[in-house]
Protein backbone atom coordinates (compact mmCIF):
# COMPACT_ATOMS: atom_id res chain seq x y z
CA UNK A 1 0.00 0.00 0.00
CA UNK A 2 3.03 2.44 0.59
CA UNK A 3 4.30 1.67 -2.42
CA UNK A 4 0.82 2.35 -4.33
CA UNK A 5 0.45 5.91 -2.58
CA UNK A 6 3.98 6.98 -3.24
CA UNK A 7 3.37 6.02 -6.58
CA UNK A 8 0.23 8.24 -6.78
CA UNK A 9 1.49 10.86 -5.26
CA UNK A 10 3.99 11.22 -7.86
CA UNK A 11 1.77 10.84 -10.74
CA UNK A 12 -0.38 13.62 -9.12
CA UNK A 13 2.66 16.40 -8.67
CA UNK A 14 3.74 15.33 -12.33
CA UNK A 15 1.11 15.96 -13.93
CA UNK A 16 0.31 19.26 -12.04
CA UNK A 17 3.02 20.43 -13.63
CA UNK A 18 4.97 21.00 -16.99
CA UNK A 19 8.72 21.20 -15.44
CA UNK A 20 9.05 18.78 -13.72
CA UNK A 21 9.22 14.96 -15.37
CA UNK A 22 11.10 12.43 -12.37
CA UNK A 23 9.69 9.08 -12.79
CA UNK A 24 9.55 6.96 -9.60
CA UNK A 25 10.25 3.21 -9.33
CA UNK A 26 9.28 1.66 -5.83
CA UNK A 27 9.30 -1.34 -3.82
CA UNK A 28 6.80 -3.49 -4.48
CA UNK A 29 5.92 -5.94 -2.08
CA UNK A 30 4.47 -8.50 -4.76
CA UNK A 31 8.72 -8.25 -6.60
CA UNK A 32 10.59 -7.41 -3.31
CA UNK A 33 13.02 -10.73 -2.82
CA UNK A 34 12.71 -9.21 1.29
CA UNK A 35 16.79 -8.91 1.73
CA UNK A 36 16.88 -5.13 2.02
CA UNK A 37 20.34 -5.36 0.04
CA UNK A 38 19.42 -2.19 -2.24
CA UNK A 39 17.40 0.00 0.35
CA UNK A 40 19.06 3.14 0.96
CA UNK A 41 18.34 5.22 3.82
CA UNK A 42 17.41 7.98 0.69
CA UNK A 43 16.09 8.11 -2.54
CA UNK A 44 18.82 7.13 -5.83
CA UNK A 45 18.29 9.77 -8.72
CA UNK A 46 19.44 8.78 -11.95
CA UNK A 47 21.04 11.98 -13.77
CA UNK A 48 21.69 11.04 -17.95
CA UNK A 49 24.15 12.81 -19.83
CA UNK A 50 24.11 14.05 -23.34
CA UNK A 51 21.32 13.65 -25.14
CA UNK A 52 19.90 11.44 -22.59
CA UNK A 53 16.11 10.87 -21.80
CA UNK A 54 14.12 8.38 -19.80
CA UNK A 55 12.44 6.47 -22.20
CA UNK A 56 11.82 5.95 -25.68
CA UNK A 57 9.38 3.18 -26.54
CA UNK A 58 11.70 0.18 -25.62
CA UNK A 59 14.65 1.97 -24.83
CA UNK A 60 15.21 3.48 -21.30
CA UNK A 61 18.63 5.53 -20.68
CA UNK A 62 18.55 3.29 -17.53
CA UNK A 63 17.88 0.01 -19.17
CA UNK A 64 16.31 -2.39 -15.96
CA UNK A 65 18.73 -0.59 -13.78
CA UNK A 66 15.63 0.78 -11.29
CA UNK A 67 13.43 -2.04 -11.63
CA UNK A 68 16.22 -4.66 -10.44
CA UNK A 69 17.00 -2.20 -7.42
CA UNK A 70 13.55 -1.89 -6.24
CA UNK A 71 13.75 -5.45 -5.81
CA UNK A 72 15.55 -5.24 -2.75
CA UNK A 73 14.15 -2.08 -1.06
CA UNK A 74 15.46 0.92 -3.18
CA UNK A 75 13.44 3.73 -3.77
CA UNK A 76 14.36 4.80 -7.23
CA UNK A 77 13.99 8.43 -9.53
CA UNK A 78 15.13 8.67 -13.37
CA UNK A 79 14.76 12.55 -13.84
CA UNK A 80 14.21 14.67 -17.29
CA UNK A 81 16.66 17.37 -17.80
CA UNK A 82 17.79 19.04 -20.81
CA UNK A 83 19.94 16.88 -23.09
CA UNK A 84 21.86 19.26 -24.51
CA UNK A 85 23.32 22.22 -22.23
CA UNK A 86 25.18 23.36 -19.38
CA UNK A 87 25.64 21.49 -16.91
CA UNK A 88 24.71 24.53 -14.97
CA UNK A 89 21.59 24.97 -16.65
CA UNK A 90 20.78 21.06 -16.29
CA UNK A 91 21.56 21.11 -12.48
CA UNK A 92 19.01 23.98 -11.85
CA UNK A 93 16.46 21.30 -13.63
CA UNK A 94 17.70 18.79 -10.87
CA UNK A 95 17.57 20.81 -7.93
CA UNK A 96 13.44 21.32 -8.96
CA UNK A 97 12.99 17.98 -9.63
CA UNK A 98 14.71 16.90 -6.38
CA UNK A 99 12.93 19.66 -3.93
CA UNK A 100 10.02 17.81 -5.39
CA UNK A 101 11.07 13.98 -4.79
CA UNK A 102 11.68 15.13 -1.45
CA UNK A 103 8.23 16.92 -0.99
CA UNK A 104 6.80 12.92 -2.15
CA UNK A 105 8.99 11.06 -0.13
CA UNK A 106 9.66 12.83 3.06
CA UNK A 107 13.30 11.79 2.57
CA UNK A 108 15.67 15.13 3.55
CA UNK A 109 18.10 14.11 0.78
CA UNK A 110 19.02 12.32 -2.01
CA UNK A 111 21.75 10.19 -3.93
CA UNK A 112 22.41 11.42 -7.18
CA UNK A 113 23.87 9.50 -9.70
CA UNK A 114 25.06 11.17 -13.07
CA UNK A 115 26.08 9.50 -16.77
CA UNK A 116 28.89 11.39 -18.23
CA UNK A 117 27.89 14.74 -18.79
CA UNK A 118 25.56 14.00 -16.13
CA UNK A 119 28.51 14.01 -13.69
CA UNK A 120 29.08 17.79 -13.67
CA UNK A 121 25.21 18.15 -13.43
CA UNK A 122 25.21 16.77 -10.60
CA UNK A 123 28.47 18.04 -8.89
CA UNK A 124 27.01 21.29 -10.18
CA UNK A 125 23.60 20.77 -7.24
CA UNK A 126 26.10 19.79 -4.35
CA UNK A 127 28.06 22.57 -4.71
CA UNK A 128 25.14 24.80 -4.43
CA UNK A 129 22.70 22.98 -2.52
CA UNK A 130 24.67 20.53 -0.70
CA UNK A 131 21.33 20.36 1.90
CA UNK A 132 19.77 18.10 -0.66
CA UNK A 133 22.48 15.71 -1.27
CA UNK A 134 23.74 12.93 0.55
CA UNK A 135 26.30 11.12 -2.14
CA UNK A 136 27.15 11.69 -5.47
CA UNK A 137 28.33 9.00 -7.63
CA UNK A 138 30.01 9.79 -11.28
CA UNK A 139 29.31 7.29 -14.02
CA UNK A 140 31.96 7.09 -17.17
CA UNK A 141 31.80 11.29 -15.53
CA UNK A 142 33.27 13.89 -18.21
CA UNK A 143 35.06 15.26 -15.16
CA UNK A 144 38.54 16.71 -16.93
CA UNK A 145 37.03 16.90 -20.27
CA UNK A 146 36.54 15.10 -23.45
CA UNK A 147 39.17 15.92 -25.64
CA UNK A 148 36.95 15.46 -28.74
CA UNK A 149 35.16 18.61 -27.79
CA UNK A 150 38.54 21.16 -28.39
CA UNK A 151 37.55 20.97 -32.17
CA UNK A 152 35.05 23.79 -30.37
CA UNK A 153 37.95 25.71 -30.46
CA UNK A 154 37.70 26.30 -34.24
CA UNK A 155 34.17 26.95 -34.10
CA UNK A 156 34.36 31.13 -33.48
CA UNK A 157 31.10 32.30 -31.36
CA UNK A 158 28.36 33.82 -33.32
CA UNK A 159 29.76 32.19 -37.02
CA UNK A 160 27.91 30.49 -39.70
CA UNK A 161 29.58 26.92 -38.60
CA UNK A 162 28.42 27.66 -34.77
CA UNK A 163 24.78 28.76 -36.05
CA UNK A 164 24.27 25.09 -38.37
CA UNK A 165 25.93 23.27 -35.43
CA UNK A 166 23.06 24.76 -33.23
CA UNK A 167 20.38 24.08 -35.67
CA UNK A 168 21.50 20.05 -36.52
CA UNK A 169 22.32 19.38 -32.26
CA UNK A 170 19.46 21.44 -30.94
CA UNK A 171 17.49 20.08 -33.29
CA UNK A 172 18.36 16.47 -32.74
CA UNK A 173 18.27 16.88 -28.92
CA UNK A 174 14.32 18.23 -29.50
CA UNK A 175 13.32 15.38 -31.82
CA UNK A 176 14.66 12.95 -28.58
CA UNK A 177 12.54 15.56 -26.56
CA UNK A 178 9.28 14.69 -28.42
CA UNK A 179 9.63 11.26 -28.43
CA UNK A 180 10.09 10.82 -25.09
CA UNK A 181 7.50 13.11 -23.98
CA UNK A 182 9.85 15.93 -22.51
CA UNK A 183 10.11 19.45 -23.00
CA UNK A 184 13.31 21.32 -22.55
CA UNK A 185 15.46 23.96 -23.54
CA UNK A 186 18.30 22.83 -25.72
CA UNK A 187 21.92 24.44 -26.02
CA UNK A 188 24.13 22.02 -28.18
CA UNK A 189 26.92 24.56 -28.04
CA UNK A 190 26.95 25.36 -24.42
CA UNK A 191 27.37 21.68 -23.89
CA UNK A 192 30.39 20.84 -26.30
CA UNK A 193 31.59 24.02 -25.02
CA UNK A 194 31.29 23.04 -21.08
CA UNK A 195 33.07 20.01 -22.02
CA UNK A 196 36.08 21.06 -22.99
CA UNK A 197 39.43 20.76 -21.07
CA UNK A 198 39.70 23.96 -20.84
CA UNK A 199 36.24 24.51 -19.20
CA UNK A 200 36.41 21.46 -17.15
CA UNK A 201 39.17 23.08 -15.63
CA UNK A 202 37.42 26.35 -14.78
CA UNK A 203 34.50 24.19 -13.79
CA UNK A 204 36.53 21.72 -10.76
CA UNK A 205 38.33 25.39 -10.01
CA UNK A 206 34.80 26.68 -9.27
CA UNK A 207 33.41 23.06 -7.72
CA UNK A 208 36.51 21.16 -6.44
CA UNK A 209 34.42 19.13 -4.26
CA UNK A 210 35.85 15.16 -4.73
CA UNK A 211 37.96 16.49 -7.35
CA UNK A 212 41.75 14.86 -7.59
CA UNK A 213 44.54 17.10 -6.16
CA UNK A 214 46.29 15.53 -9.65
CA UNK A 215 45.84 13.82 -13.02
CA UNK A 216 44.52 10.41 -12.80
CA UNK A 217 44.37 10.60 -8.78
CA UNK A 218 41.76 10.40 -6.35
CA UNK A 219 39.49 12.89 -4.34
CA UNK A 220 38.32 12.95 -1.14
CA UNK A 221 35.80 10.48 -0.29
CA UNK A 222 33.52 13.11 1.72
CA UNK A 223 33.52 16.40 1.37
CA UNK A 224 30.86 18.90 3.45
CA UNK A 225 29.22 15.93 4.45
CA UNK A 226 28.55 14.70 0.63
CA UNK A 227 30.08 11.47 0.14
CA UNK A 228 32.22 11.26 -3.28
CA UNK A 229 32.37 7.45 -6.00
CA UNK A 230 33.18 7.38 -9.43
CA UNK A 231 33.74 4.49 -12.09
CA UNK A 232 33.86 3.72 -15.26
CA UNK A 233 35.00 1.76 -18.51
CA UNK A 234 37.92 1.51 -20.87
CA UNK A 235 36.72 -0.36 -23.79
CA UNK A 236 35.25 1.28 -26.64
CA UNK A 237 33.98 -1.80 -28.42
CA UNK A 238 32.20 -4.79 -26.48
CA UNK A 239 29.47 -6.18 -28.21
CA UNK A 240 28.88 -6.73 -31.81
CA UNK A 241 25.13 -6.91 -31.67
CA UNK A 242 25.61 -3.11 -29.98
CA UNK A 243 25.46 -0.59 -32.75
CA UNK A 244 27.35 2.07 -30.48
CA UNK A 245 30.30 0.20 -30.64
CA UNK A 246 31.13 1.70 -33.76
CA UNK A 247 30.58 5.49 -32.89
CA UNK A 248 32.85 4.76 -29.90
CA UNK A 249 35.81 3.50 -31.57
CA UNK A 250 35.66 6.01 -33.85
CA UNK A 251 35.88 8.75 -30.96
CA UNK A 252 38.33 6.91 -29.48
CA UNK A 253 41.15 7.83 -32.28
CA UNK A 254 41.20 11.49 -30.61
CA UNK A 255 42.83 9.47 -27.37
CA UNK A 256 45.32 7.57 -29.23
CA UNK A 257 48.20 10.20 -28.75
CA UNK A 258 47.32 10.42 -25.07
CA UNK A 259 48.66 7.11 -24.79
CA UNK A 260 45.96 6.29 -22.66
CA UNK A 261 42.84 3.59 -22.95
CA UNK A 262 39.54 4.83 -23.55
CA UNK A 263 35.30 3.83 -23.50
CA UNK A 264 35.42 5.60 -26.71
CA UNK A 265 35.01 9.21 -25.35
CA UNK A 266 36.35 9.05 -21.87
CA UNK A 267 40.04 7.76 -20.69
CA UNK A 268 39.41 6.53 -17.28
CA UNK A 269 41.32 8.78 -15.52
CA UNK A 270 39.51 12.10 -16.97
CA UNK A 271 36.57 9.98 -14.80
CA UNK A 272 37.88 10.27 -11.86
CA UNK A 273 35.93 11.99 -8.90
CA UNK A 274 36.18 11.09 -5.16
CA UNK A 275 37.01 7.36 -4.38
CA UNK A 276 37.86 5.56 -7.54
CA UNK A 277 35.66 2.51 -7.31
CA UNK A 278 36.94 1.12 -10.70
CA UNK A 279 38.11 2.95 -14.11
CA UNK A 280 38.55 -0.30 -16.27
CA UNK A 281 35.49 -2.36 -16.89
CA UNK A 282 35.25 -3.55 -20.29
CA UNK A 283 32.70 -1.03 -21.20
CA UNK A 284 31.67 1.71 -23.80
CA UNK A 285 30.51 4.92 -23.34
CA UNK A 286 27.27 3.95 -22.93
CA UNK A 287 27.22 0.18 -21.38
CA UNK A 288 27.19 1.18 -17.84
CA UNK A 289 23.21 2.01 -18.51
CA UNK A 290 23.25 -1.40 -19.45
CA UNK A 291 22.95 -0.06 -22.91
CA UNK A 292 21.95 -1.23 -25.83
CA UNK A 293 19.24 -3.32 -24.50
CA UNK A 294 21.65 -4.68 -22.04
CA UNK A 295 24.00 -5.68 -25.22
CA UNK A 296 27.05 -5.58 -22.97
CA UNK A 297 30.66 -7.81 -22.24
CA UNK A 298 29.19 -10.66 -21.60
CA UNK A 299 32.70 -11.42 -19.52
CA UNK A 300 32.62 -8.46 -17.49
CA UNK A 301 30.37 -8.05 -14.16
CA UNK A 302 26.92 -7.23 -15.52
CA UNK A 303 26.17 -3.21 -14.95
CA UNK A 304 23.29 -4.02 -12.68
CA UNK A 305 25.21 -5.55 -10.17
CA UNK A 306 27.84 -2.60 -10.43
CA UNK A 307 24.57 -0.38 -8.83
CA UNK A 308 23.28 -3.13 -6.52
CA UNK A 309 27.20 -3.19 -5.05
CA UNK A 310 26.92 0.82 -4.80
CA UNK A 311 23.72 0.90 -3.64
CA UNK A 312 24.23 -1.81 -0.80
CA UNK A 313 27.52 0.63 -0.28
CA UNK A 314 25.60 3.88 0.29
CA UNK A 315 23.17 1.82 2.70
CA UNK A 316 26.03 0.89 4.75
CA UNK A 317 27.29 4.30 5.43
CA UNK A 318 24.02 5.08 6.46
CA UNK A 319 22.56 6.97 3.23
């Protein structure tokens, strides 16, 4: 019955409004396997990164990620923000959507968890409202860059190449929008542009919180009371069957002077944000949402389990 109100409560404050689109996932007592494994002390919100959405017919950002944690008492939000912009910008959206999960659940705070550009978005709300936040955990986290994005540095603001980049990106990012039933503002260029080393610098000067002292380090695992993870891959090609393979190791040929391995846009240590919980799976960009339709390494740990480990981690330090 708990889970059946929460649930309604929900549906009633989204529909009452047009800003705000989390979508809860609850224990239900007719699924719940009864070990408590997953059941944080507060709500885990799901932050995607670029382009990212909830759902689009079949395909969810967070494919069975929430349903498998509900299983063993997580309460679980997947939250709309804009898929292309800054992640300033985005982590305004996520401080209204999580003021409201908090109004639903009673909860004080919240774990967020963010996908790649995600990560900033994210680190962007606990630096300014670190009252809502009790962890923050950075997936495959854009958190010293992408190096792909300093061809931005050829594109001169207000020019004829900036102005069709807009039009193709925003316009892409909108299409997503309608098909999954959002509606945001879209800023293609003040996304590549946030991501660039260069910004990303500017950015951790401005929000050091869990940020390494050095390259390819680790932060602090707490910081004002905000508990600090990251992980991620270094594989840009896993699966055959997954389509995305091939857009990742194309990306990955701006790495290859770096020396350094890659998922295809990210080297692991440009992840890297509090404790390091582990920068080489054999994952893509993208397989840590247990993308494409779980299409994943087959011989790596399954990217479920990866958030039923962190989850079961947060509960035992009491968030």
């Amino acid at each position: 019955m708990r889970a059946y109100a929460a649930a309604m409560l929900l549906m009633l404050a989204t529909t009452a409004t047009t800003t705000l689109h989390a979508k809860g996932y609850f224990p239900d007592p007719a699924t719940d396997d009864g070990s408590g494994y997953t059941a944080t002390k507060y709500p885990l919100v799901f932050v995607p990164g670029m382009f990212g959405f909830e759902k689009i017919a079949i395909f969810d950002y967070w494919y069975a990620i929430p349903e498998n944690l509900t299983r063993s008492g997580a309460t679980v939000f997947t939250v709309d923000v804009a898929g292309v912009n800054s992640p300033e910008f985005r982590g305004e959206q996520v401080i209204e959507q999580v003021e409201e999960i908090l109004a639903i659940t009673g909860a004080e705070k919240v774990n967020l968890l963010g996908h790649s550009h995600g990560s900033p978005t994210i680190r962007y709300v606990a630096a300014v409202r670190p009252d809502l936040v009790a962890s923050i955990t950075s997936i495959s986290g854009v958190n010293a860059g992408v190096r792909s994005t300093e061809l931005m540095k050829i594109v001169t603001p207000g020019s004829v190449l900036e102005k069709i980049m807009a039009y193709f990106g925003n316009g892409f990012a909108n299409f997503l929008n309608k098909l999954s039933g959002a509606s945001d503002t879209q800023d293609i260029v003040a996304s590549l542009r946030s991501m660039t080393v260069e910004s990303m610098n500017q950015f951790n000067a401005t929000y050091p919180q869990g940020v390494p002292a050095e390259y390819c380090g680790e932060g602090a695992e707490v910081v004002d009371g905000i508990y600090y993870y990251s992980f991620s891959g270094a594989n840009p090609a896993t699966n055959k069957l997954d389509w995305t393979d091939l857009l990742f190791k194309a990306s990955a040929i701006f790495n290859k002077k770096y020396n350094e391995p890659t998922d295809g846009l990210v080297a692991p240590c440009q992840s890297h944000l509090g404790v390091v919980l582990r920068d080489n799976y054999s994952m893509n960009h993208m397989d840590p949402m247990n993308w494409f339709l779980g299409l994943v390494d087959a011989t790596d740990i399954n990217p479920v389990e990866i958030y039923r480990v962190q989850a079961n981690r947060l509960k035992q330090n009491g968030l």
